[in-house]
N, C-alpha and C. Protein backbone atom coordinates (compact mmCIF):
# COMPACT_ATOMS: atom_id res chain seq x y z
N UNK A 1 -45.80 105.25 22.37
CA UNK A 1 -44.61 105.32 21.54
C UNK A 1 -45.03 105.65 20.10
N UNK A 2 -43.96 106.60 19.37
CA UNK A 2 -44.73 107.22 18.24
C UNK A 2 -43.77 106.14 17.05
N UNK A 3 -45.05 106.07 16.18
CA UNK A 3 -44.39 104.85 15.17
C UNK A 3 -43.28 105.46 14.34
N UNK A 4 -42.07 105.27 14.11
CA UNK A 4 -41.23 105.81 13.08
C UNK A 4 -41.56 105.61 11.92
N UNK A 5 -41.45 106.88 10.94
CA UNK A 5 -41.66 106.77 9.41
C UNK A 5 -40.52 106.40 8.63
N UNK A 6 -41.02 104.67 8.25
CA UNK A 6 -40.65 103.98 6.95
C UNK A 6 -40.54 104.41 5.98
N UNK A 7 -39.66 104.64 4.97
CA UNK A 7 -39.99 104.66 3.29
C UNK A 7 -40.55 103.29 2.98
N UNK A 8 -41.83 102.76 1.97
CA UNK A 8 -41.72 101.44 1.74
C UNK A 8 -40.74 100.97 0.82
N UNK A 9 -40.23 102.41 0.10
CA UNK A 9 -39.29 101.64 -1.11
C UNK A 9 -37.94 100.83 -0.08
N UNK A 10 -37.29 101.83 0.99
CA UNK A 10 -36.33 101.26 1.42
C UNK A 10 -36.84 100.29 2.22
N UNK A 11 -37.96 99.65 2.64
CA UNK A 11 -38.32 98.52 3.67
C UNK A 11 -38.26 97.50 2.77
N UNK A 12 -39.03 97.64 1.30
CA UNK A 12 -38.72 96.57 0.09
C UNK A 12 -37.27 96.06 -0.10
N UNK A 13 -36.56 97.26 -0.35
CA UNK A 13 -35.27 97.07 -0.97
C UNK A 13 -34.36 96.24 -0.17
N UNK A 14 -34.30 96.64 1.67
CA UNK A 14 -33.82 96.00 2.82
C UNK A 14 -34.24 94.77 2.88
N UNK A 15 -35.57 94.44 2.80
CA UNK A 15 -36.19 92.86 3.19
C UNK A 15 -36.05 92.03 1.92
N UNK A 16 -35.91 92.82 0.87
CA UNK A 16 -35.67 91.91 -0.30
C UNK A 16 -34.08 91.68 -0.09
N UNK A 17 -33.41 92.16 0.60
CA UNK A 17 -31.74 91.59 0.88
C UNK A 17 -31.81 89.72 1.59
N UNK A 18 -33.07 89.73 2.07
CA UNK A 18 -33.05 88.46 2.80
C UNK A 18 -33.77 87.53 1.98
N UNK A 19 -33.09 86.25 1.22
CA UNK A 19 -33.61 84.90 0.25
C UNK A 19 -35.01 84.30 1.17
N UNK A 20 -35.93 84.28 0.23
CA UNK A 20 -36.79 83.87 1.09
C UNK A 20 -37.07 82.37 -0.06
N UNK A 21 -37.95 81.08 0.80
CA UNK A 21 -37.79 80.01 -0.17
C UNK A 21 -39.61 80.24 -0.60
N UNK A 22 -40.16 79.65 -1.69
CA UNK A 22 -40.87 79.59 -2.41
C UNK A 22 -41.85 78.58 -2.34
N UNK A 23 -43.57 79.00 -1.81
CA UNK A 23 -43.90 78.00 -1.57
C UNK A 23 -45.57 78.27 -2.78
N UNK A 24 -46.24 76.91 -3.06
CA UNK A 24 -47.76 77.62 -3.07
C UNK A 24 -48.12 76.66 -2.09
N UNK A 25 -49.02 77.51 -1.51
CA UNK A 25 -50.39 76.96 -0.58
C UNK A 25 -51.40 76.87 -1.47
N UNK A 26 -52.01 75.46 -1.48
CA UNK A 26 -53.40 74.98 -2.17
C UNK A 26 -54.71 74.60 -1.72
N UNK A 27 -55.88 74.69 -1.95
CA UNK A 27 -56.56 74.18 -1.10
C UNK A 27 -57.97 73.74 -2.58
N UNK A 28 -59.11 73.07 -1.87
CA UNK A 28 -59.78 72.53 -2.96
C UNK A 28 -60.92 73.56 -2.49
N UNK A 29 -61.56 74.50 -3.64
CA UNK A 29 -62.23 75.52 -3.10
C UNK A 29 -63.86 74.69 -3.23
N UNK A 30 -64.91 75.71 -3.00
CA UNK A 30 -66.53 74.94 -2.83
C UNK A 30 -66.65 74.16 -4.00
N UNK A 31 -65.96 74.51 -5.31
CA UNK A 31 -66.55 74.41 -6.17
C UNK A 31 -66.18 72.91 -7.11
N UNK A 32 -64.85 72.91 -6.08
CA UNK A 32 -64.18 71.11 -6.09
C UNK A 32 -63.07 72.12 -7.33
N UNK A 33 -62.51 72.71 -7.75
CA UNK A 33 -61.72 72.96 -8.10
C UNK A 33 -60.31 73.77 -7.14
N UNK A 34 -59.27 73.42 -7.38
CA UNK A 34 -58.11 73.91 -6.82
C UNK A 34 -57.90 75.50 -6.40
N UNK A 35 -57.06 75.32 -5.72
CA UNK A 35 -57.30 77.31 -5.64
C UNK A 35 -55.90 77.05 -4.79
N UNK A 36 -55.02 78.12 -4.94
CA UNK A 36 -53.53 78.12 -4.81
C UNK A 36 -53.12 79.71 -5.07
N UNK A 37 -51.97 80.14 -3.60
CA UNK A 37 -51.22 81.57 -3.75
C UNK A 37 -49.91 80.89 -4.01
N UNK A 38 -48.87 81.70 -4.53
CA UNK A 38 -47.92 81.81 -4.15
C UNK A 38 -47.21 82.46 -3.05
N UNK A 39 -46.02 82.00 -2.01
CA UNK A 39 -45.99 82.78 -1.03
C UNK A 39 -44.38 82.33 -0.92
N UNK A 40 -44.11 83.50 -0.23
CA UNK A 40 -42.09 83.80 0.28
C UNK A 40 -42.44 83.57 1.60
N UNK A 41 -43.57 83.41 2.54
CA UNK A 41 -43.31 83.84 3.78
C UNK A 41 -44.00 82.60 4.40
N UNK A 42 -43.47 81.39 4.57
CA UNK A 42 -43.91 80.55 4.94
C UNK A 42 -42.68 80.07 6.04
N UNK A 43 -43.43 79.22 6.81
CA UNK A 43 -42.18 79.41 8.21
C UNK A 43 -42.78 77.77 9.23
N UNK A 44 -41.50 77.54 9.51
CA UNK A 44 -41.83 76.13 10.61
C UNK A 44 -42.65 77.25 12.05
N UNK A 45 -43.24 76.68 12.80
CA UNK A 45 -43.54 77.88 14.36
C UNK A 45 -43.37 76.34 15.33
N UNK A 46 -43.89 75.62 15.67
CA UNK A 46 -43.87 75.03 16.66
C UNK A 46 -43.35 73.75 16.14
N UNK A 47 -42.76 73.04 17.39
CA UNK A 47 -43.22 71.25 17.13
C UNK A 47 -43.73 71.07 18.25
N UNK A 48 -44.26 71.29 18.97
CA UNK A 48 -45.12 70.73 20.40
C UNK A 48 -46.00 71.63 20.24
N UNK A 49 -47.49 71.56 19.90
CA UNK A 49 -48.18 71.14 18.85
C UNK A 49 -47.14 71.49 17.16
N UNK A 50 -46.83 70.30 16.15
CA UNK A 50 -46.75 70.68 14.97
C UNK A 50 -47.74 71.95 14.31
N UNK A 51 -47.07 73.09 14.28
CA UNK A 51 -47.44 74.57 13.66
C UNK A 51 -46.48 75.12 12.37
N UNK A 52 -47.20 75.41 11.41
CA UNK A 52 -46.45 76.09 10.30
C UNK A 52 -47.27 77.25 10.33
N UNK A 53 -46.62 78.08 10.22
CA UNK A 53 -47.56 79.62 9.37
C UNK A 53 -46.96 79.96 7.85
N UNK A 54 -47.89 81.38 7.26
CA UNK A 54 -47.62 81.70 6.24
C UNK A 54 -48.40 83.65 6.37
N UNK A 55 -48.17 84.21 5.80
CA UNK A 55 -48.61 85.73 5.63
C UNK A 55 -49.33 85.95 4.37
N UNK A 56 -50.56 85.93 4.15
CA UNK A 56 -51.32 86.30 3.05
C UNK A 56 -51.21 87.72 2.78
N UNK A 57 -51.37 87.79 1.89
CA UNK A 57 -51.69 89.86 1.84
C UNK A 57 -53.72 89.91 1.93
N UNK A 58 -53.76 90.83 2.45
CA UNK A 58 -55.09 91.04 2.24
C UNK A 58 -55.71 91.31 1.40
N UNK A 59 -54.97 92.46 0.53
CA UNK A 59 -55.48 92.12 -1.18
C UNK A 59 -55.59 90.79 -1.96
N UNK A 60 -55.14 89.73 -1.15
CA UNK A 60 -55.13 88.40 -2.16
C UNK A 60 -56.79 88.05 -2.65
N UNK A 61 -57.06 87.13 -3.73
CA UNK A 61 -58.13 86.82 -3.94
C UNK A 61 -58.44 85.37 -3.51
N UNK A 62 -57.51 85.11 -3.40
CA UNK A 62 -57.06 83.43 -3.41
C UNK A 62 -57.27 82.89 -1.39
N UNK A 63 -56.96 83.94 -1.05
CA UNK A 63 -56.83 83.49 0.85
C UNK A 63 -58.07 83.31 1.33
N UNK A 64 -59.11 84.49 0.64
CA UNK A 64 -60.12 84.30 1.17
C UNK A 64 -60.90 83.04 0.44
N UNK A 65 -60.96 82.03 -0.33
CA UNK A 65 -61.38 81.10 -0.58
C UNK A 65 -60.81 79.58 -0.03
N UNK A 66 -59.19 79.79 0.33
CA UNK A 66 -58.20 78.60 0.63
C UNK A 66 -58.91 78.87 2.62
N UNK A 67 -59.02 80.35 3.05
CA UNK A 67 -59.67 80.22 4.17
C UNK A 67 -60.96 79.65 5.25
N UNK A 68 -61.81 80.28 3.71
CA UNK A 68 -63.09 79.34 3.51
C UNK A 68 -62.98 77.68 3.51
N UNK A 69 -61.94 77.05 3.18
CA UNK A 69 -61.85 75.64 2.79
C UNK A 69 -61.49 75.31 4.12
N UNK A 70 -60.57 75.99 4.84
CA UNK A 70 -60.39 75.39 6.32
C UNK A 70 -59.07 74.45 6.22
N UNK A 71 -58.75 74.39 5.70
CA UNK A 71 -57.38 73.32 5.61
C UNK A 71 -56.80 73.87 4.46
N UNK A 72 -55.52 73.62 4.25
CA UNK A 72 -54.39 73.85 2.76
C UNK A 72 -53.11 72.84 2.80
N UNK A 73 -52.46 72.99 2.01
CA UNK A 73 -51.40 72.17 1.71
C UNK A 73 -50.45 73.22 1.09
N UNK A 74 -49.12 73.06 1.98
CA UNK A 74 -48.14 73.83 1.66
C UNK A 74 -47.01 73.16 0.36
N UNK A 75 -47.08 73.65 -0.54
CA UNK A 75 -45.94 72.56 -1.78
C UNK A 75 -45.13 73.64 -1.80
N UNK A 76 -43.58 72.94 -1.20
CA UNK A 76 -42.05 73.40 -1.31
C UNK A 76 -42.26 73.46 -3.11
N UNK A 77 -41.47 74.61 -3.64
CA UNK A 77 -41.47 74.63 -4.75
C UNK A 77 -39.70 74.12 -5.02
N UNK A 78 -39.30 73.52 -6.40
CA UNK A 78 -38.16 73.02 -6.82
C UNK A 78 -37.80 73.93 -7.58
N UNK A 79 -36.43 74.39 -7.12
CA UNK A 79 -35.93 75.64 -8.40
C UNK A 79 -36.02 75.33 -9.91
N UNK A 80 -36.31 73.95 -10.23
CA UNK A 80 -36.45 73.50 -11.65
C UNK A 80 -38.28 73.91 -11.98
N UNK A 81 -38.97 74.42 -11.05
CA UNK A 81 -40.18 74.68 -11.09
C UNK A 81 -41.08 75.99 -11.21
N UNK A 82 -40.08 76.67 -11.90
CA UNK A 82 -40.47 78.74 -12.22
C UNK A 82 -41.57 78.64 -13.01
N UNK A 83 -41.82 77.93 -13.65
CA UNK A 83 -42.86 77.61 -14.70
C UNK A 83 -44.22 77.16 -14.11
N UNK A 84 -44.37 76.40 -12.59
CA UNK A 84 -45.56 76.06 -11.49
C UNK A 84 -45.62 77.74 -11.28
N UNK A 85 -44.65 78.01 -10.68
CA UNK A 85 -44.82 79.28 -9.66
C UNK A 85 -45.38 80.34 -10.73
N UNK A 86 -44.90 80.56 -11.62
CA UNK A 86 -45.60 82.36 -13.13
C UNK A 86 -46.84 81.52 -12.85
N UNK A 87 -47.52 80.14 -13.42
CA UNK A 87 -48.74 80.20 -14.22
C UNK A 87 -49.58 79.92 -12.56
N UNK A 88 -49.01 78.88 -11.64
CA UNK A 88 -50.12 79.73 -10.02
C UNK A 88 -50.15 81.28 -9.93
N UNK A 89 -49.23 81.95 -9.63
CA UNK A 89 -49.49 83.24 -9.65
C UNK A 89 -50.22 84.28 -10.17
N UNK A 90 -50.35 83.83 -11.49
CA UNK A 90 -51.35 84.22 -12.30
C UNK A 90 -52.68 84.89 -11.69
N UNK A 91 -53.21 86.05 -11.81
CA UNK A 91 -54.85 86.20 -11.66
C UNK A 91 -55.75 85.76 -12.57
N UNK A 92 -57.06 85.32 -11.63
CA UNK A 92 -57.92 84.65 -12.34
C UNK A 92 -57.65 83.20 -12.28
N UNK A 93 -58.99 82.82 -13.16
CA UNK A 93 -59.51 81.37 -12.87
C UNK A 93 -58.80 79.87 -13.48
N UNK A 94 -57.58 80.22 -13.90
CA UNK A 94 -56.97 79.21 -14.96
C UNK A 94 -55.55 79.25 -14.11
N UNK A 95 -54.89 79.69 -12.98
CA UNK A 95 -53.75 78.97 -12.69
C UNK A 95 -53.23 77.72 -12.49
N UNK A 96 -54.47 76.96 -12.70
CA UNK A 96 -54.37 75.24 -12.49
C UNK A 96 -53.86 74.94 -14.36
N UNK A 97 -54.10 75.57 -14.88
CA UNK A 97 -54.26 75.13 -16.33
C UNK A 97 -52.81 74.96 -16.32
N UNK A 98 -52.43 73.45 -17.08
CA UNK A 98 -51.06 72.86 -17.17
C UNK A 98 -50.34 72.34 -15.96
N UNK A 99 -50.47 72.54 -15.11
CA UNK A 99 -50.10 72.34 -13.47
C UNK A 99 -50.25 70.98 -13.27
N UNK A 100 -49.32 70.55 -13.27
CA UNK A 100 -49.73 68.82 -12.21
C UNK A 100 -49.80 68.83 -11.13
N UNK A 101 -50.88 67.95 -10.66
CA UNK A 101 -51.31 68.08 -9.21
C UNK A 101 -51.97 66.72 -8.83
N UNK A 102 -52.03 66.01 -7.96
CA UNK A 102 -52.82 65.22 -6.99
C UNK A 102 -53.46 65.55 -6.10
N UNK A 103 -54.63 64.47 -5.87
CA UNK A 103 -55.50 64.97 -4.60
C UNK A 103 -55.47 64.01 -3.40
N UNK A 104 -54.50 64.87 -2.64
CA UNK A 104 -53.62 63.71 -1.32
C UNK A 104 -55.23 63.22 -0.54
N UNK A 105 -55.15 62.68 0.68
CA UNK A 105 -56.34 62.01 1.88
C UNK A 105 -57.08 62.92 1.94
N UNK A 106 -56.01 63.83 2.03
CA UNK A 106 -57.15 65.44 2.84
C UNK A 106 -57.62 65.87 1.69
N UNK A 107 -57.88 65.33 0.88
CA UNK A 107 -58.58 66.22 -0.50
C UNK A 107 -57.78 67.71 -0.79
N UNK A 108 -56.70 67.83 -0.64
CA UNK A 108 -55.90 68.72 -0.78
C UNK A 108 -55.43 68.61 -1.78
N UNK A 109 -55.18 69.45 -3.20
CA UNK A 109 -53.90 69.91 -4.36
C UNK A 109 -52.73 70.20 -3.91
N UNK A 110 -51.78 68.28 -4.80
CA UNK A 110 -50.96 68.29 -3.98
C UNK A 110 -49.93 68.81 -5.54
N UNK A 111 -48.81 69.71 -5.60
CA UNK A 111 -48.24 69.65 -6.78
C UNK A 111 -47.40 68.70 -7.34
N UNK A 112 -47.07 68.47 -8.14
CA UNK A 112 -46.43 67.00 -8.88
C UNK A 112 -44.51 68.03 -8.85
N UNK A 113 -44.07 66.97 -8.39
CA UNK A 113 -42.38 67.24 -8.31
C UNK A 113 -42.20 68.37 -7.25
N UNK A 114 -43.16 68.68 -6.57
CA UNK A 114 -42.63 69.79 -5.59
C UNK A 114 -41.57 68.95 -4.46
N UNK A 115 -41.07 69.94 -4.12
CA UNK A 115 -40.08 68.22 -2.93
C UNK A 115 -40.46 68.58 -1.67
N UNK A 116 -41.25 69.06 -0.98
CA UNK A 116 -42.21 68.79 0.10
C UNK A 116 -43.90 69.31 0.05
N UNK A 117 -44.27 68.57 0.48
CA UNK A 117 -45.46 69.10 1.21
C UNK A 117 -46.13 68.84 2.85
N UNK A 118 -46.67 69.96 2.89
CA UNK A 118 -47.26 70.25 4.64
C UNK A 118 -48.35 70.16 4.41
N UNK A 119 -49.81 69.37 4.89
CA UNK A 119 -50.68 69.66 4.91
C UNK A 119 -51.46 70.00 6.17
N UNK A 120 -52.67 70.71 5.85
CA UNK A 120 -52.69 71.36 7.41
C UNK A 120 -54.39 71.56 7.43
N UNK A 121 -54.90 72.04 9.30
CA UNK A 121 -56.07 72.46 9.30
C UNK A 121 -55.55 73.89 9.73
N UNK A 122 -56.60 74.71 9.40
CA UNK A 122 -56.33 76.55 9.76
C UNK A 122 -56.54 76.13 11.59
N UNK A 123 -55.56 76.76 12.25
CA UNK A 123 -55.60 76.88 13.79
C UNK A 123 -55.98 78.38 13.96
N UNK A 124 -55.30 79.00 13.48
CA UNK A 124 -55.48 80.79 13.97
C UNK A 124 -55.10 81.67 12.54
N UNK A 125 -55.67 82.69 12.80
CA UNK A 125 -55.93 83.93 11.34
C UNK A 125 -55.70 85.20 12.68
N UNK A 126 -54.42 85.88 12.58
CA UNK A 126 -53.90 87.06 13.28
C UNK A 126 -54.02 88.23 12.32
N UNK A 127 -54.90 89.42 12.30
CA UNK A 127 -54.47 90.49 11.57
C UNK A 127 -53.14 91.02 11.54
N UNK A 128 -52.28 91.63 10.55
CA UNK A 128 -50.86 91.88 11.11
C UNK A 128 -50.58 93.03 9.63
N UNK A 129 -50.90 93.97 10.16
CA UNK A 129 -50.69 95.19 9.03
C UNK A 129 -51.50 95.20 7.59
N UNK A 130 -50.90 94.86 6.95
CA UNK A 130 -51.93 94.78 5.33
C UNK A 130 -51.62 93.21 5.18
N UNK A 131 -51.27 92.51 6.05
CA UNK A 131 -51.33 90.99 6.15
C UNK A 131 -51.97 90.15 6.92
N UNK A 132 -52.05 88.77 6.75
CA UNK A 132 -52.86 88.25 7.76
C UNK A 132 -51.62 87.31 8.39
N UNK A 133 -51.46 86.78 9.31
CA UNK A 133 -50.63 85.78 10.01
C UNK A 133 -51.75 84.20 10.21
N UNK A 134 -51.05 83.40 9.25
CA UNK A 134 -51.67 82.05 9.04
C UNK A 134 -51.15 81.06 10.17
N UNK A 135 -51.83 80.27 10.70
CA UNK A 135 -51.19 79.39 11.35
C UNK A 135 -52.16 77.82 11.76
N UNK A 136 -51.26 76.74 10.87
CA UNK A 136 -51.94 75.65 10.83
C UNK A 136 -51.58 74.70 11.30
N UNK A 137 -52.59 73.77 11.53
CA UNK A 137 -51.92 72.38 12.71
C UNK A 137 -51.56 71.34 11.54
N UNK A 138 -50.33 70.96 11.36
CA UNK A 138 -49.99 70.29 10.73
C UNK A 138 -50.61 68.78 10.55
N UNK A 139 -51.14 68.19 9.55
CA UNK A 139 -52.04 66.79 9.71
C UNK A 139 -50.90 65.85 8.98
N UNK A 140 -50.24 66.18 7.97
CA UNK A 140 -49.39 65.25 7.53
C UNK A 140 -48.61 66.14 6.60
N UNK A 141 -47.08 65.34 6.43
CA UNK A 141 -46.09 65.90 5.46
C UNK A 141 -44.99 65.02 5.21
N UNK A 142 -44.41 65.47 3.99
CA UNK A 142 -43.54 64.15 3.35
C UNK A 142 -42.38 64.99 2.34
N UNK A 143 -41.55 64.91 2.88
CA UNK A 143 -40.30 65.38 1.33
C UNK A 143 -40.80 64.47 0.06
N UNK A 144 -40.95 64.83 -1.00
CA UNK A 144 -41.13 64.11 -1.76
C UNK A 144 -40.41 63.56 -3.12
N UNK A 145 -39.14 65.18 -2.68
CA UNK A 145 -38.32 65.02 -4.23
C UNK A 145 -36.93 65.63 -3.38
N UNK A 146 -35.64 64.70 -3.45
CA UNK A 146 -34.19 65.38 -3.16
C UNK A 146 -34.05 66.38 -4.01
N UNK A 147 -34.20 67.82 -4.07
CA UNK A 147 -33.61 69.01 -4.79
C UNK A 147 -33.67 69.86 -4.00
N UNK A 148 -33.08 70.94 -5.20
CA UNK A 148 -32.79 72.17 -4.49
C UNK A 148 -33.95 73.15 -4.53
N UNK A 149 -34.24 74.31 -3.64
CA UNK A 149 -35.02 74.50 -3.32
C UNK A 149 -35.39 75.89 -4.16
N UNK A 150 -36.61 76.45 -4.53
CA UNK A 150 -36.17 77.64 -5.22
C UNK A 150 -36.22 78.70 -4.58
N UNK A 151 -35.51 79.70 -4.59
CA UNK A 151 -35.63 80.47 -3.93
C UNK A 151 -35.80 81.96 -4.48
N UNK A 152 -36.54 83.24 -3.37
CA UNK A 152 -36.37 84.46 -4.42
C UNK A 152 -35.57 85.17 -3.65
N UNK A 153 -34.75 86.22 -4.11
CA UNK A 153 -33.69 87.09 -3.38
C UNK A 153 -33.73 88.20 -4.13
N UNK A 154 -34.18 89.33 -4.14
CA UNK A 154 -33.63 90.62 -4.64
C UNK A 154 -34.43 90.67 -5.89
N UNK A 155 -35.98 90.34 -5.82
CA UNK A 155 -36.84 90.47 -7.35
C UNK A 155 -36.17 89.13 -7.97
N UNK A 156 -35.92 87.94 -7.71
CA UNK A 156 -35.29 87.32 -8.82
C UNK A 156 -35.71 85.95 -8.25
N UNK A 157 -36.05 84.99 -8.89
CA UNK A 157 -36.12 83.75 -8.64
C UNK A 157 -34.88 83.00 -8.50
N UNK A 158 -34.33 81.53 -7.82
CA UNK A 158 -32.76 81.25 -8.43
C UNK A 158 -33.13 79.94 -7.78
N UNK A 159 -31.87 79.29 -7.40
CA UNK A 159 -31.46 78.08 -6.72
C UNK A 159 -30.62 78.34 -5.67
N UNK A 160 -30.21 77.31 -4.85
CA UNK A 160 -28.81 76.72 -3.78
C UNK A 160 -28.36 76.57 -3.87
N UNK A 161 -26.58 77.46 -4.06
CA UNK A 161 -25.60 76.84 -3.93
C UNK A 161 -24.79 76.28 -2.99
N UNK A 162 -24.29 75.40 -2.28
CA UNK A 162 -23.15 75.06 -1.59
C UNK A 162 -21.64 75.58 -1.48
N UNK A 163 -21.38 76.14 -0.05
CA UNK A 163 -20.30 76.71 -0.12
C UNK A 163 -18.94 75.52 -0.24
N UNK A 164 -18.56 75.82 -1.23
CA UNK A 164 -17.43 74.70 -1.20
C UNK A 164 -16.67 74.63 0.36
């Protein structure tokens, strides 16, 4: 079967129609310092074994060190929290700089006010286009803050509203 030709602008423009919620994955790299992506594509997969995944890009700098670590911690980001998400995102060696964080059992960077976290061991690494398909066995997780969740939709960061 012959692959149909995509535009990427219109595959962007289409998939950016769908709100995706806002997470960073953290992990404590060799060097005992933190190391954290930001990511839209994080997803429940199983509960018989507990499974979450996530989609790295392969250009990331950050996957291949949180991979190396073997375990991560997923922190739900809080729409009151745009200010975690710019300075993680950041390239280079200072996205921790200003960031509150704890270091949960698993020696994992856990973020301060995020309102969940997943922590996890790496189960499987799937190649999947210019991405990788993450998928971890969940070891422990906890809501940690009642809010709303942040979300991005259409290039834009925002919040949840409720339909009256």
């Amino acid at each position: 079967m012959t692959q149909p030709s995509i535009d990427s602008a219109q595959f962007r423009q289409v998939l950016g129609s769908y709100p995706t919620g806002v997470s960073v994955v953290t992990a404590m790299g060799a060097d005992g310092q933190p190391i954290g992506m930001v990511v839209g594509t994080f997803t429940s997969v199983s509960l018989d074994p507990p499974l979450v995944g996530f989609l790295p890009d392969k250009k990331s700098s950050s996957w291949p060190q949180i991979e190396a670590a073997g375990h991560f911690c997923v922190n739900v980001l809080a729409s009151d929290q745009q200010e975690v998400c710019k300075q993680v995102s950041a390239k280079g060696p200072e996205k921790f700089v200003g960031v509150e964080y704890e270091i949960s059992q698993h020696n994992l960077p856990v973020i301060a006010n995020s309102i969940a976290r997943i922590e996890c061991s790496i189960h499987s690494v799937v190649e999947a286009g210019d991405h990788w398909i993450v998928l971890g066995n969940v070891l422990g997780l906890e809501v940690t803050r009642d809010e709303d969740p942040m979300l991005f939709h259409r290039g834009r960061y925002g919040g949840f509203a409720e339909l009256a």
